[in-house]
Protein backbone atom coordinates (compact mmCIF):
# COMPACT_ATOMS: atom_id res chain seq x y z
CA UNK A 1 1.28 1.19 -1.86
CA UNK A 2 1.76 -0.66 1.29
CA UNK A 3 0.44 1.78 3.65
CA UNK A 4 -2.47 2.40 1.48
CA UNK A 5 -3.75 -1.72 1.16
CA UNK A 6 -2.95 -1.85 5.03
CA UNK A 7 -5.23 1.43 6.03
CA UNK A 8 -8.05 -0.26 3.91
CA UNK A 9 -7.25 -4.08 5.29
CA UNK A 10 -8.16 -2.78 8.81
CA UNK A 11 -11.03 -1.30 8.20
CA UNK A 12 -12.38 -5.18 7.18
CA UNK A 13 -14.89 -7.12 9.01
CA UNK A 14 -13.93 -10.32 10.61
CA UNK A 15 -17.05 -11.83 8.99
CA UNK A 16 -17.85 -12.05 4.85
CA UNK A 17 -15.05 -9.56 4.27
CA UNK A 18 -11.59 -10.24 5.84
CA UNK A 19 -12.40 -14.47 5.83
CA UNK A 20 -13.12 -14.19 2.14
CA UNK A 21 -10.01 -11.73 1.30
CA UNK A 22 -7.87 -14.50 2.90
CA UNK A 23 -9.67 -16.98 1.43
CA UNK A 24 -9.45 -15.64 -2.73
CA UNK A 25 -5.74 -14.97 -1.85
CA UNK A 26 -4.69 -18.51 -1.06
CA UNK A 27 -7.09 -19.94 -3.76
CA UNK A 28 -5.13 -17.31 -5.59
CA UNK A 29 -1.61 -19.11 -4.74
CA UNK A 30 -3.00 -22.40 -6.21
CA UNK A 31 -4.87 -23.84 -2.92
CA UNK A 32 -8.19 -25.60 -2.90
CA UNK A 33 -10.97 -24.01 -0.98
CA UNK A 34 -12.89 -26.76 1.13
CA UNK A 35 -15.63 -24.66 2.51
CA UNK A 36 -16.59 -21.23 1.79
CA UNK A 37 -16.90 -18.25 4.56
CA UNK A 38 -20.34 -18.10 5.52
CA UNK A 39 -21.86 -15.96 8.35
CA UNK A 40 -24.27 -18.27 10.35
CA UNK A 41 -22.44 -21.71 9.41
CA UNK A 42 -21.06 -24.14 12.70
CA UNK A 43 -17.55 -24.52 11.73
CA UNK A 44 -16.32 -25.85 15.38
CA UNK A 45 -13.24 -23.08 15.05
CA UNK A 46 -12.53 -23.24 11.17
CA UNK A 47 -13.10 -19.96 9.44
CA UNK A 48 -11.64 -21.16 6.08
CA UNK A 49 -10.15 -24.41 4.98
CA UNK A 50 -7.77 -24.95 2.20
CA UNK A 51 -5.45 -27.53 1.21
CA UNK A 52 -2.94 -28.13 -1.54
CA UNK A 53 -0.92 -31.29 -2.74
CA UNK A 54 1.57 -31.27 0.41
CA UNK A 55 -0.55 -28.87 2.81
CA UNK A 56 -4.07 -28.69 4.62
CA UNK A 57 -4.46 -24.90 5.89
CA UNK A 58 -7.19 -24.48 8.61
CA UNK A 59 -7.55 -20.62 9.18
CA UNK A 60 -9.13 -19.11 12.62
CA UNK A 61 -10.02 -15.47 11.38
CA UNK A 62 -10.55 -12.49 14.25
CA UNK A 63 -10.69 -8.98 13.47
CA UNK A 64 -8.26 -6.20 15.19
CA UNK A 65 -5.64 -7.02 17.60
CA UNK A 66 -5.47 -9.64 19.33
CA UNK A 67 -5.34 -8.71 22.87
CA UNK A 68 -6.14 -10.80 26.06
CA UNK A 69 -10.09 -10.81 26.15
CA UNK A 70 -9.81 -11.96 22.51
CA UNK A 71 -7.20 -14.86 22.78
CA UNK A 72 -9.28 -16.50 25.89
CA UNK A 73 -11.57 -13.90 27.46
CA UNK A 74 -15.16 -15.86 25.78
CA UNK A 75 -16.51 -18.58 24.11
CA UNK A 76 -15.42 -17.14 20.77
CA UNK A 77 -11.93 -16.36 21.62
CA UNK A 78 -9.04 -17.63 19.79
CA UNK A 79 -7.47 -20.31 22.73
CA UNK A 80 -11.38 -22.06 22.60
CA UNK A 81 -11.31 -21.84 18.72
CA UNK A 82 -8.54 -23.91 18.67
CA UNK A 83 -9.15 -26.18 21.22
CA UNK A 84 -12.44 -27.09 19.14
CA UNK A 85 -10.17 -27.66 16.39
CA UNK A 86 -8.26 -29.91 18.21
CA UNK A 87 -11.19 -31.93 19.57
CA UNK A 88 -13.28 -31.75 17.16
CA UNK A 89 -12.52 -31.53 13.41
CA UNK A 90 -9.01 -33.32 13.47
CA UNK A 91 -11.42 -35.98 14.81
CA UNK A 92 -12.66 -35.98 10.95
CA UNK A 93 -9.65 -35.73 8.82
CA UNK A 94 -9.75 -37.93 6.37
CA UNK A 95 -7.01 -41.01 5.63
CA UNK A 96 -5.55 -38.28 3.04
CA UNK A 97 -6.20 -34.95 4.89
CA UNK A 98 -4.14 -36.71 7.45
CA UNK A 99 -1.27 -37.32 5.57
CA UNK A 100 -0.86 -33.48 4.56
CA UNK A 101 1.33 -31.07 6.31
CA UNK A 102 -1.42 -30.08 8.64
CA UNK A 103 -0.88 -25.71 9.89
CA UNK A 104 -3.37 -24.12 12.02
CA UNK A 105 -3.17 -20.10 11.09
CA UNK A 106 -4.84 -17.12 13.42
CA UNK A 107 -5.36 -14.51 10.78
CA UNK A 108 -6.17 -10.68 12.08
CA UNK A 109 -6.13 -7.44 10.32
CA UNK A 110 -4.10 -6.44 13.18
CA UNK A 111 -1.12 -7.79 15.66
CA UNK A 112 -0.85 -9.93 18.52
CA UNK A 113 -0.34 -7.47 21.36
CA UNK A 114 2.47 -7.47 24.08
CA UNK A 115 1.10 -9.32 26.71
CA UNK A 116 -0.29 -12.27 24.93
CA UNK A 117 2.79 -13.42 23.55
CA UNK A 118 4.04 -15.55 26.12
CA UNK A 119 0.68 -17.79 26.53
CA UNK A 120 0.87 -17.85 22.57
CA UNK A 121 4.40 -19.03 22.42
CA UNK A 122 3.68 -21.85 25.36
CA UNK A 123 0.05 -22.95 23.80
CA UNK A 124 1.95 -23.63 20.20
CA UNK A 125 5.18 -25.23 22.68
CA UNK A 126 2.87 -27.44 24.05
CA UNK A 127 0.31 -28.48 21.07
CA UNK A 128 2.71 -29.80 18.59
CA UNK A 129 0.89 -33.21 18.16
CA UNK A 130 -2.88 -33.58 18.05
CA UNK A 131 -4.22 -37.19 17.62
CA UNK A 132 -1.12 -38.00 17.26
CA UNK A 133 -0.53 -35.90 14.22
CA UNK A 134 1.94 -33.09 14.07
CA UNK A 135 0.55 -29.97 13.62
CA UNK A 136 1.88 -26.70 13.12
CA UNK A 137 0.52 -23.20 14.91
CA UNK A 138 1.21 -19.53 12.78
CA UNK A 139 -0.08 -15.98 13.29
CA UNK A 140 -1.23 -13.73 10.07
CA UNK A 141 -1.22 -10.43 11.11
CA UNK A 142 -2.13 -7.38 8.83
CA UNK A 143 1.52 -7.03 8.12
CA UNK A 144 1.39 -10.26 6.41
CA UNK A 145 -1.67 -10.45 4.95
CA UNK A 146 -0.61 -7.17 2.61
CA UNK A 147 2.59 -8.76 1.73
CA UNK A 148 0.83 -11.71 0.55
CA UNK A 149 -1.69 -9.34 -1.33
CA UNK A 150 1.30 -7.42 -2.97
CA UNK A 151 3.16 -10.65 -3.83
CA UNK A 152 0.09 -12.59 -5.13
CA UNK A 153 -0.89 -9.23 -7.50
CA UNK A 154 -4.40 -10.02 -6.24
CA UNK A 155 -5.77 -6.37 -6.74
CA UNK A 156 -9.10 -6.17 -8.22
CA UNK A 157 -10.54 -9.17 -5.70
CA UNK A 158 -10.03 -6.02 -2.70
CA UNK A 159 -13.26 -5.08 -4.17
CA UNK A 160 -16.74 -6.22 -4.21
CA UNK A 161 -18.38 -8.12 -7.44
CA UNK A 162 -19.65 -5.14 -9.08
CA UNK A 163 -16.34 -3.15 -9.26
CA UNK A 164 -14.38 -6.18 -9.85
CA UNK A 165 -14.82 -6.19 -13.67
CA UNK A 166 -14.44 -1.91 -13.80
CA UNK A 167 -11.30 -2.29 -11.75
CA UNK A 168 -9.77 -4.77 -13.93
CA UNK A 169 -10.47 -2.51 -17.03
CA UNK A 170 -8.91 0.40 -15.22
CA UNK A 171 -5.42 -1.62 -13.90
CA UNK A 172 -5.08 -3.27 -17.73
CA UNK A 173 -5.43 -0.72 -20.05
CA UNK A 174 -3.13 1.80 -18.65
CA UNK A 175 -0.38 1.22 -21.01
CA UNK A 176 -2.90 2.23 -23.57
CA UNK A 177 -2.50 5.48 -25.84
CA UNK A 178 -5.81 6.28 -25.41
CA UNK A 179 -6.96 5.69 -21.84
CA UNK A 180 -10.69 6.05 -20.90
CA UNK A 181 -11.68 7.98 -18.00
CA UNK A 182 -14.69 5.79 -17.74
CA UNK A 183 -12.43 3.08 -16.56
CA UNK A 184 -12.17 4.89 -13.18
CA UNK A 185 -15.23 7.44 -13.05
CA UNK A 186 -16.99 3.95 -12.39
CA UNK A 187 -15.23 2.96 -9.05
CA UNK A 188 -15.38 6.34 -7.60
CA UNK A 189 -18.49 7.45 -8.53
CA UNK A 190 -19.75 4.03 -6.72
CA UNK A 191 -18.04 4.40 -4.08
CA UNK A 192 -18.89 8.08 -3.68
CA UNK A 193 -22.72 6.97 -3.92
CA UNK A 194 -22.31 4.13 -1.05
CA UNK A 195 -21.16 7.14 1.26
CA UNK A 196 -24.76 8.52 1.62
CA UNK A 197 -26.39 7.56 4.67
CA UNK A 198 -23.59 5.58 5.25
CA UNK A 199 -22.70 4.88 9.53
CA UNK A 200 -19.57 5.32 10.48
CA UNK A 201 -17.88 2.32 10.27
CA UNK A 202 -19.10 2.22 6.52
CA UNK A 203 -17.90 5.56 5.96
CA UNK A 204 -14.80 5.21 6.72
CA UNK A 205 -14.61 1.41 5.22
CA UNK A 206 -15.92 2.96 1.88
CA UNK A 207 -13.36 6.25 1.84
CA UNK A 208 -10.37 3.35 2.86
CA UNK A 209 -11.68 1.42 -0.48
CA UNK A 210 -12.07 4.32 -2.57
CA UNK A 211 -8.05 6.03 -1.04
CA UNK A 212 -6.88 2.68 -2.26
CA UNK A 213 -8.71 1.90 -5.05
CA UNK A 214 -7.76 5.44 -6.95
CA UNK A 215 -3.95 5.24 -5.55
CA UNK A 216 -3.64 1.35 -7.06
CA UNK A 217 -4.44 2.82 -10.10
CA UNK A 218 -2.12 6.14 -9.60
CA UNK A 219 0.54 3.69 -9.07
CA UNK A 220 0.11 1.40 -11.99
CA UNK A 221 0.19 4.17 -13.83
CA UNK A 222 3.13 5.91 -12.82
CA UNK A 223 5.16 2.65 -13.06
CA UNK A 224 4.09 2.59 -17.01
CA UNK A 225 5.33 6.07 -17.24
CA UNK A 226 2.16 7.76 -17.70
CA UNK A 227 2.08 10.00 -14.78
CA UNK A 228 -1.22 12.38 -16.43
CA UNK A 229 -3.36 9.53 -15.62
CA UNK A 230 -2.54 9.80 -11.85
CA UNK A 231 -3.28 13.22 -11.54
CA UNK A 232 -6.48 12.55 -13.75
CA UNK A 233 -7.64 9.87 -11.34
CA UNK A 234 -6.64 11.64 -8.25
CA UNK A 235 -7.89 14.65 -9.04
CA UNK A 236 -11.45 13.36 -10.27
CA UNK A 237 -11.68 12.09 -6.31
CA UNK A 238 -11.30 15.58 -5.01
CA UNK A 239 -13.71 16.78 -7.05
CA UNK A 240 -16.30 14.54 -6.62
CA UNK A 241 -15.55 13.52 -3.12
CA UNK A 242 -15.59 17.64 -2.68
CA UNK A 243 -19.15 17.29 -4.31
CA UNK A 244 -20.27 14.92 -2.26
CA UNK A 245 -19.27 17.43 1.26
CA UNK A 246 -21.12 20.34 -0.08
CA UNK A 247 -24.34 18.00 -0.65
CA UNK A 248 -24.10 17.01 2.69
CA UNK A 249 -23.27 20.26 4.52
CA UNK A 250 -20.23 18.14 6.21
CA UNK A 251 -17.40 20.81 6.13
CA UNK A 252 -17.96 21.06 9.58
CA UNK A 253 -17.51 17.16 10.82
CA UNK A 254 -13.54 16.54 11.33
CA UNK A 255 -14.05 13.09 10.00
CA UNK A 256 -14.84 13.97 6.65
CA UNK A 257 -12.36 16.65 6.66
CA UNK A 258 -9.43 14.29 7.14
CA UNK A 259 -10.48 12.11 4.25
CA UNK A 260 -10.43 14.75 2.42
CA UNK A 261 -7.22 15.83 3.10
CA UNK A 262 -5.64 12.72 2.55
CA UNK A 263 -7.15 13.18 -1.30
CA UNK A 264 -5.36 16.28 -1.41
CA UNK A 265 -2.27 15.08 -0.86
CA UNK A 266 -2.65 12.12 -3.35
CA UNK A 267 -3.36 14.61 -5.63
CA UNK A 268 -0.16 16.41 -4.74
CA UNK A 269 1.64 13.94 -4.76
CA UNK A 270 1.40 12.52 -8.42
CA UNK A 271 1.46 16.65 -9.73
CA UNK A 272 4.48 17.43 -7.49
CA UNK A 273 6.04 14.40 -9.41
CA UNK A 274 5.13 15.79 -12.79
CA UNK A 275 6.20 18.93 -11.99
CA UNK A 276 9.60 17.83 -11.52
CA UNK A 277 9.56 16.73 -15.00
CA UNK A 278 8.36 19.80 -16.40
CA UNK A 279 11.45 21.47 -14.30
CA UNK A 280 13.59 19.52 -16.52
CA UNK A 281 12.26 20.35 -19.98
CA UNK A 282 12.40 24.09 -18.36
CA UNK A 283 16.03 23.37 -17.59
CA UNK A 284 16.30 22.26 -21.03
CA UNK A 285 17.91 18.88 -19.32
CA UNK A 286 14.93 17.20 -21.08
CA UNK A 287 13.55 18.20 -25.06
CA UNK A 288 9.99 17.74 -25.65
CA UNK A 289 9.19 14.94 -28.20
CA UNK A 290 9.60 16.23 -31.42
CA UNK A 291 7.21 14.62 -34.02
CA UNK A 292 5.55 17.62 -36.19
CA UNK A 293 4.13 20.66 -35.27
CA UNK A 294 0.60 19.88 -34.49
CA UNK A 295 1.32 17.11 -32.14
CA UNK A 296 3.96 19.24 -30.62
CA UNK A 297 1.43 22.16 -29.71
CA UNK A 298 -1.31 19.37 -28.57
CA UNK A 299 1.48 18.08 -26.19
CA UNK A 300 2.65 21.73 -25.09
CA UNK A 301 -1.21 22.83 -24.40
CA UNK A 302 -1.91 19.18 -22.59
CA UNK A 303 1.37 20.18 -20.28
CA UNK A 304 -0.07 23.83 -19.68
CA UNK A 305 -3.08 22.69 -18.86
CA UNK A 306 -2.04 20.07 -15.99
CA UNK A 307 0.30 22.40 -14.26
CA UNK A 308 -1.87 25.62 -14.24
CA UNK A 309 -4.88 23.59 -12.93
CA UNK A 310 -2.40 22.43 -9.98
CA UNK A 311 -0.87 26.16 -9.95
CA UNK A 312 -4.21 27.57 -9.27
CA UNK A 313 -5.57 24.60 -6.88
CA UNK A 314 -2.08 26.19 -4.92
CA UNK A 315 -2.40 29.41 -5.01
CA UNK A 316 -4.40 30.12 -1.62
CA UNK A 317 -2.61 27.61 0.03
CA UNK A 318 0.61 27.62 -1.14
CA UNK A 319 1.53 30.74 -2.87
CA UNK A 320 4.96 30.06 -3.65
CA UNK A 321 4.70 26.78 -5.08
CA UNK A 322 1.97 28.66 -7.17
CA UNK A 323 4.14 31.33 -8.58
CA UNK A 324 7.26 28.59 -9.09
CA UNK A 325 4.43 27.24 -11.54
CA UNK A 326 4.22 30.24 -13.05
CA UNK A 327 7.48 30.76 -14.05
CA UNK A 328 7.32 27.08 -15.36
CA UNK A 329 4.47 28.23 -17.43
CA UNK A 330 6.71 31.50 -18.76
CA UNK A 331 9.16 29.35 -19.05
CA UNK A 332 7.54 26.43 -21.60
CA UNK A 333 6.12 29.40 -23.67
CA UNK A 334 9.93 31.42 -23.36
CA UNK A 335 11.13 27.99 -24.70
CA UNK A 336 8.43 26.66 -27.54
CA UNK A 337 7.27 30.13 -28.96
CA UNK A 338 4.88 27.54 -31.14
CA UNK A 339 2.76 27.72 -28.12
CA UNK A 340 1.39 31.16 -29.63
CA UNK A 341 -0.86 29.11 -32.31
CA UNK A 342 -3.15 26.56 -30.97
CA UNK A 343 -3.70 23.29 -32.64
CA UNK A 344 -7.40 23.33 -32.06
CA UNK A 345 -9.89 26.18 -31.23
CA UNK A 346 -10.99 24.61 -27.92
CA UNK A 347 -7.60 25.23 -26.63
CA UNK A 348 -8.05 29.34 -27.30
């Protein structure tokens, strides 16, 4: 899960994207927003400001790495930043702002690179005490930002407004017996339309939301212990995301190919695990649940039909792992002769 929040972090916009993120996750933790990011406002080297009981967080908010053109290559680089900080707003602090624990935090979706690190380490050596307050200098990189995401549980606010409510729905009723597809057809489907005519930088922004947006809810469900609605979910992307290539005649284009193989292997993934649980019952390690005979064959036919869809999505590729299906097939029906009578005639 971490590598999949991080790929979609840095594909964020300094601007209205990666300034708000920050922003809802420390509102999140219990801080108080005192401005909102805003593209166009003079904020004399405050992106966000926050404060608490005990704390007053002022965040300066750059996208990528931080290398030496942006730390103090222009007038928007990170050294001027804080110098405005320093001459400007703690100029303005109020009598309470002032006695808060005051931090100063340069926040990128990416790292502080090599050769920056000494003038970082002597600027925050040597600005310990503005006005006569002490102050204290941090770096968020991307690294930190998706702990704070995966420690806060702050999932669905990834997302714009319109998915928000959808990708609640889909993360909450998991542990349901009867899960609805339309949950997640929502979120892809949207974020399958926003590809069209999309630039590249949108493209691959939208295919980072919509890799992470289908694996959060893989994951949930897998750690609820209902594996079938990971391969449901992932599986619905490849189709629809293979939909989407044959619209646009992009088979050709190496971007979109890649995408599309990192579906795949989501969708691997979550059947390779639930074939390792059909091993078992094969085995006869594990006994199918055993409540009456209908329900039985539902669950037996529900089984088949997951592992011979992956068997035959294998079979050009992967012919081996396609015939081990196979005999995983042979073997359920060896093993539950019931199989022979199906519980309903759509099953025939």
């Amino acid at each position: 899960m971490r590598l999949i929040v991080k790929e979609y972090i840095a594909q964020l916009k300094e601007k209205d994207e990666l300034d708000v993120l920050i922003s809802q996750i420390f509102v999140q933790k219990g801080y108080i927003a005192d401005n909102l990011p805003k593209t166009g406002n003079r904020q004399y080297g405050v992106d966000i400001q926050l404060h608490n009981e005990d704390e007053l967080l002022m965040f300066v908010v750059k996208q990528g790495n931080i290398n030496r053109e942006i730390w103090d290559g222009s007038i928007n680089a990170v050294r001027q930043s804080l110098d405005e900080i320093k001459d400007v707003v703690m100029n303005f602090l109020t009598l309470e702002e002032r006695k808060k624990s005051i931090k100063i935090i340069v926040a990128t979706n990416g790292q502080r690179e090599e050769p920056i690190k000494l003038n970082w380490n002597s600027y925050v050596n040597n600005n310990r005490l503005w006005n006569g307050l002490p102050i204290t200098i941090e770096f968020m990189g991307i690294d930190d930002i998706v702990k704070e995401i995966l420690d806060n549980y702050f999932n669905e606010y990834l997302f714009n407004d319109s998915l928000h409510s959808a990708m609640r729905k889909a993360l909450y009723f998991i542990d349901e017996g009867d899960y609805k597809r339309e949950y997640y057809e929502k979120i892809v489907d949207s974020l399958i339309a926003s590809l069209k005519n999309a630039n590249r930088k949108k493209f691959d922004k939208t295919c980072a939301a919509l890799y992470l947006a289908s694996q959060m809810i893989c994951q949930y469900a897998f750690d609820n212990g209902n594996n079938k609605i990971s391969i449901m979910v992932s599986e619905y992307v490849v189709i629809k995301y293979w939909k989407y290539l044959i619209e646009g005649d992009f088979f050709e284009k190496t971007i979109y190919i890649e995408w599309l193989l990192k579906f795949c292997k989501c969708y691997e993934k979550w059947n390779d695990i639930y074939i390792s649980k059909i091993e078992k019952v094969v085995d006869k390690k594990v006994i199918l649940p055993n409540y009456n005979v209908v329900e039985n064959r539902v669950l037996l036919y529900e089984i088949l039909g997951y592992i011979a869809s992956y068997g035959n999505y294998l079979l050009d590729v992967y012919p081996k792992k396609a015939m081990h299906i196979l005999d995983l097939i042979i073997g359920l029906i060896n093993e539950y002769p019931y199989f022979n009578y199906t519980p309903f005639d759509s099953y025939i």
